[in-house]
N, C-alpha and C. Protein backbone atom coordinates (compact mmCIF):
# COMPACT_ATOMS: atom_id res chain seq x y z
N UNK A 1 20.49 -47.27 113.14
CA UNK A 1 21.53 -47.80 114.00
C UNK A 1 22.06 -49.10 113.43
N UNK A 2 23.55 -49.14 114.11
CA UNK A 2 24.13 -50.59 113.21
C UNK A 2 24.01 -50.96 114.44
N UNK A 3 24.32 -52.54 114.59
CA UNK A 3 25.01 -53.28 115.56
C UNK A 3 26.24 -53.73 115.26
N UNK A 4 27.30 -53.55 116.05
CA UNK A 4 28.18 -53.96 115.65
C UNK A 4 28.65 -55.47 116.51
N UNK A 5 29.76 -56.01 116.19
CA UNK A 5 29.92 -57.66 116.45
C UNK A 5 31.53 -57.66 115.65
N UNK A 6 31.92 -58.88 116.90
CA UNK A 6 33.17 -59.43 115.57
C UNK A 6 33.01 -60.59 114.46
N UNK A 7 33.84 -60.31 114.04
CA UNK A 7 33.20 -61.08 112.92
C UNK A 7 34.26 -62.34 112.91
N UNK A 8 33.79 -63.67 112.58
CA UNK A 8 34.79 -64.67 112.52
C UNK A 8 35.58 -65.05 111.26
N UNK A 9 35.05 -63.87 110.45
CA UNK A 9 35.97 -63.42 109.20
C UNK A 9 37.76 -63.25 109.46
N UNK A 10 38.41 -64.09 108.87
CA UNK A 10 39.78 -63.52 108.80
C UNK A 10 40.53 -62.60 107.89
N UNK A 11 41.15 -61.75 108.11
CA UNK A 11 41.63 -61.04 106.97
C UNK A 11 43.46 -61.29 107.06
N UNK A 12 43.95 -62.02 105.83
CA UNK A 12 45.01 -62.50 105.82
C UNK A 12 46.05 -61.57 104.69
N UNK A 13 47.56 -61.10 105.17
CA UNK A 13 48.08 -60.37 104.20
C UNK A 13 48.86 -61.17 104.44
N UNK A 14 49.60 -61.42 102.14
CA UNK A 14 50.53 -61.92 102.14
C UNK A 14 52.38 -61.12 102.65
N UNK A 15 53.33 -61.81 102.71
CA UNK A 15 54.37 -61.44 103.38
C UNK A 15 54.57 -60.19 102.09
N UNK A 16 54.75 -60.54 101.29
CA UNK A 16 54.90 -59.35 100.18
C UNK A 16 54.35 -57.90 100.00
N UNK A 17 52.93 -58.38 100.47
CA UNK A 17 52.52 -57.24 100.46
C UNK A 17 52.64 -56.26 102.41
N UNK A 18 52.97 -56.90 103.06
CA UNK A 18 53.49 -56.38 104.12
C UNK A 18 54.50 -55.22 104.13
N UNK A 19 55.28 -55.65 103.03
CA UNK A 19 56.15 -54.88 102.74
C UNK A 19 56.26 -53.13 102.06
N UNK A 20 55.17 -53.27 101.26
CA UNK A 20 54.35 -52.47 100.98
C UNK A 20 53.47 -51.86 101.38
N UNK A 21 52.51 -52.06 102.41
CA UNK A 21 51.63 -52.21 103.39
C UNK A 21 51.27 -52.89 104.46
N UNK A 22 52.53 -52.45 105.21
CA UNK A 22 52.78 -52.90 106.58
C UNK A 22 51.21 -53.16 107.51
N UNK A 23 50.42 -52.17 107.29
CA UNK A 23 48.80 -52.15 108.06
C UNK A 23 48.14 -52.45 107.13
N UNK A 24 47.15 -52.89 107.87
CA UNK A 24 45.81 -53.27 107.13
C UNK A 24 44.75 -53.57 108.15
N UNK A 25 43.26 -53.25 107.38
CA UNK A 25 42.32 -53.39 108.58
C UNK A 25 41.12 -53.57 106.88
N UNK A 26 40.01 -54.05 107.62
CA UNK A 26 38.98 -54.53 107.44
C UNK A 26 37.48 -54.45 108.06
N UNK A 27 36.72 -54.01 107.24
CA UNK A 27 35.40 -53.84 108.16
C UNK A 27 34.58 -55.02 107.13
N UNK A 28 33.55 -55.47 107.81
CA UNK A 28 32.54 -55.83 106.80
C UNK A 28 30.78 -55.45 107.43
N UNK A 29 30.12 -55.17 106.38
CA UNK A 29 29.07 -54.57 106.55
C UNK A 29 27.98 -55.51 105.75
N UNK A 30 27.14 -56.32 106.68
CA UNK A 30 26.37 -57.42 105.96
C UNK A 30 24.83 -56.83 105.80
N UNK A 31 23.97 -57.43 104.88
CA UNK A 31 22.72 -56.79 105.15
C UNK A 31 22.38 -55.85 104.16
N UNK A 32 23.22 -54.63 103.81
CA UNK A 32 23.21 -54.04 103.19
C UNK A 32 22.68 -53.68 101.94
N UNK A 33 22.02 -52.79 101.49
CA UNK A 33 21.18 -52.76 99.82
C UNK A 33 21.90 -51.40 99.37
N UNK A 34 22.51 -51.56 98.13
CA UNK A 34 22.70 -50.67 97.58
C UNK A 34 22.13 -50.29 96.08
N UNK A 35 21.39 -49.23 96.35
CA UNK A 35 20.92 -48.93 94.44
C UNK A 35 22.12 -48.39 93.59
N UNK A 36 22.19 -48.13 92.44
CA UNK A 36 23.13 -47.28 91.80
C UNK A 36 23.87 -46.68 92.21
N UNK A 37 22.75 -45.00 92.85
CA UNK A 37 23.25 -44.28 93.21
C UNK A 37 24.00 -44.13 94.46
N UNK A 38 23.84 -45.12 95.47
CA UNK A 38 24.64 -45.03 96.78
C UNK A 38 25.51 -45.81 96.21
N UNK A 39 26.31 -46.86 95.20
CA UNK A 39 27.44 -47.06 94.82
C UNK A 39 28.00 -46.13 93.94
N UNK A 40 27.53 -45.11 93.16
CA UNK A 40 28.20 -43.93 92.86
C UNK A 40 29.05 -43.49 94.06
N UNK A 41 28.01 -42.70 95.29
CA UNK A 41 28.45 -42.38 95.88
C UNK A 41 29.91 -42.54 96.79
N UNK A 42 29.24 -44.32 97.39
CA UNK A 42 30.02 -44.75 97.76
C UNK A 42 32.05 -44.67 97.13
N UNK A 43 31.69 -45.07 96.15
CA UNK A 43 32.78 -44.81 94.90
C UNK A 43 33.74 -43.37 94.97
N UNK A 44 32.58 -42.57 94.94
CA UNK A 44 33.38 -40.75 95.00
C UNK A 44 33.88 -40.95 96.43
N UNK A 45 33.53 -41.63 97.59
CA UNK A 45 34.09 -41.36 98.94
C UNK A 45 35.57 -42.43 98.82
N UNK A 46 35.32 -43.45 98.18
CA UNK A 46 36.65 -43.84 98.54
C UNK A 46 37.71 -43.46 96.92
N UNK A 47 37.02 -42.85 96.18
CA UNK A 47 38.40 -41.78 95.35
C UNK A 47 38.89 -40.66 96.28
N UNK A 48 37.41 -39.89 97.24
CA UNK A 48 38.35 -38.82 97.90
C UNK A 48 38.88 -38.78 98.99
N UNK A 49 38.75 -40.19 100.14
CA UNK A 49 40.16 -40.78 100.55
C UNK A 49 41.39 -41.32 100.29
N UNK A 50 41.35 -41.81 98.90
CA UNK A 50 42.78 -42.56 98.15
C UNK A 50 43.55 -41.01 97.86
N UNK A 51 43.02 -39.80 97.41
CA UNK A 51 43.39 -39.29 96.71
C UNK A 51 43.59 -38.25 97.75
N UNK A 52 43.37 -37.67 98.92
CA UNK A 52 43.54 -36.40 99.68
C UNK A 52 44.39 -37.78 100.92
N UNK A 53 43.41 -38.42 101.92
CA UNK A 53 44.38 -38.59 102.72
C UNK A 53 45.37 -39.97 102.47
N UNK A 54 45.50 -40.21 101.74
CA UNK A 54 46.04 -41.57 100.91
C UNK A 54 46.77 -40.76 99.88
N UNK A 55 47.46 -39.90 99.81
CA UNK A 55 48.51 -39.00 99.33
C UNK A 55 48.68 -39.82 97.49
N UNK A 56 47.27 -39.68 97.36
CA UNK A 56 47.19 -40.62 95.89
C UNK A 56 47.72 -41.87 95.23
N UNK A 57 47.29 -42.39 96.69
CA UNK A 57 47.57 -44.31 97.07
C UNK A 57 48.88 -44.64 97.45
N UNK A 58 49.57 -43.37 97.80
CA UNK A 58 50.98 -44.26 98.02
C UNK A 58 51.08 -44.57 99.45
N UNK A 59 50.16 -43.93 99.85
CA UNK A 59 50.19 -43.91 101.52
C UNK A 59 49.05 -45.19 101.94
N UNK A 60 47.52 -45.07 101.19
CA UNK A 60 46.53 -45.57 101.35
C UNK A 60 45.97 -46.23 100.32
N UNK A 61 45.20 -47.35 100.58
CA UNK A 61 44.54 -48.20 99.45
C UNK A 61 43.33 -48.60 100.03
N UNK A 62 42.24 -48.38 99.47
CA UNK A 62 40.77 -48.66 99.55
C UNK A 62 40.30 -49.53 98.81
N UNK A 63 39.62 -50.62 99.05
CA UNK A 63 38.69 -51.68 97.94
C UNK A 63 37.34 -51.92 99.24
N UNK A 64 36.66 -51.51 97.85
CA UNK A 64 34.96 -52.52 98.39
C UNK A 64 34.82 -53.61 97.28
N UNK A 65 34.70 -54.47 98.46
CA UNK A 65 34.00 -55.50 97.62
C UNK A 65 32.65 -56.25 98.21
N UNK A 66 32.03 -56.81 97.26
CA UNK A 66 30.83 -57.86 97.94
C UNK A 66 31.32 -59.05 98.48
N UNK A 67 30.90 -59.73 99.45
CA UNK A 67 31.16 -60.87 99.90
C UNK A 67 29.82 -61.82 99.93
């Protein structure tokens, strides 16, 4: 089980890219351990959202990053 919470994280888009990507959203997931292989994984899940429902990024854009 997670707990979830808000976070006092801001997520800020510039005016430019508004334009381009009017939405945007943000999760963050703290705590977390990843070996190799669950960042493989991880990796193949957000190629096969960019690429099926993200109409091969023109619609959708995915980034993980560490914080």
């Amino acid at each position: 089980q997670f707990k979830l919470a808000k976070s006092k994280t801001k997520l800020t888009v510039e005016a430019s890219v508004k334009k381009v990507r009017p939405f945007a959203l943000a999760a963050f997931a703290r705590g977390l351990r990843f070996d190799d292989e669950s960042v493989r994984e991880l990796m193949q899940l957000q190629e096969k959202l960019v690429l099926t429902h993200g109409r091969r990024r023109r619609k959708v854009a995915v980034g993980v990053h560490d914080a």
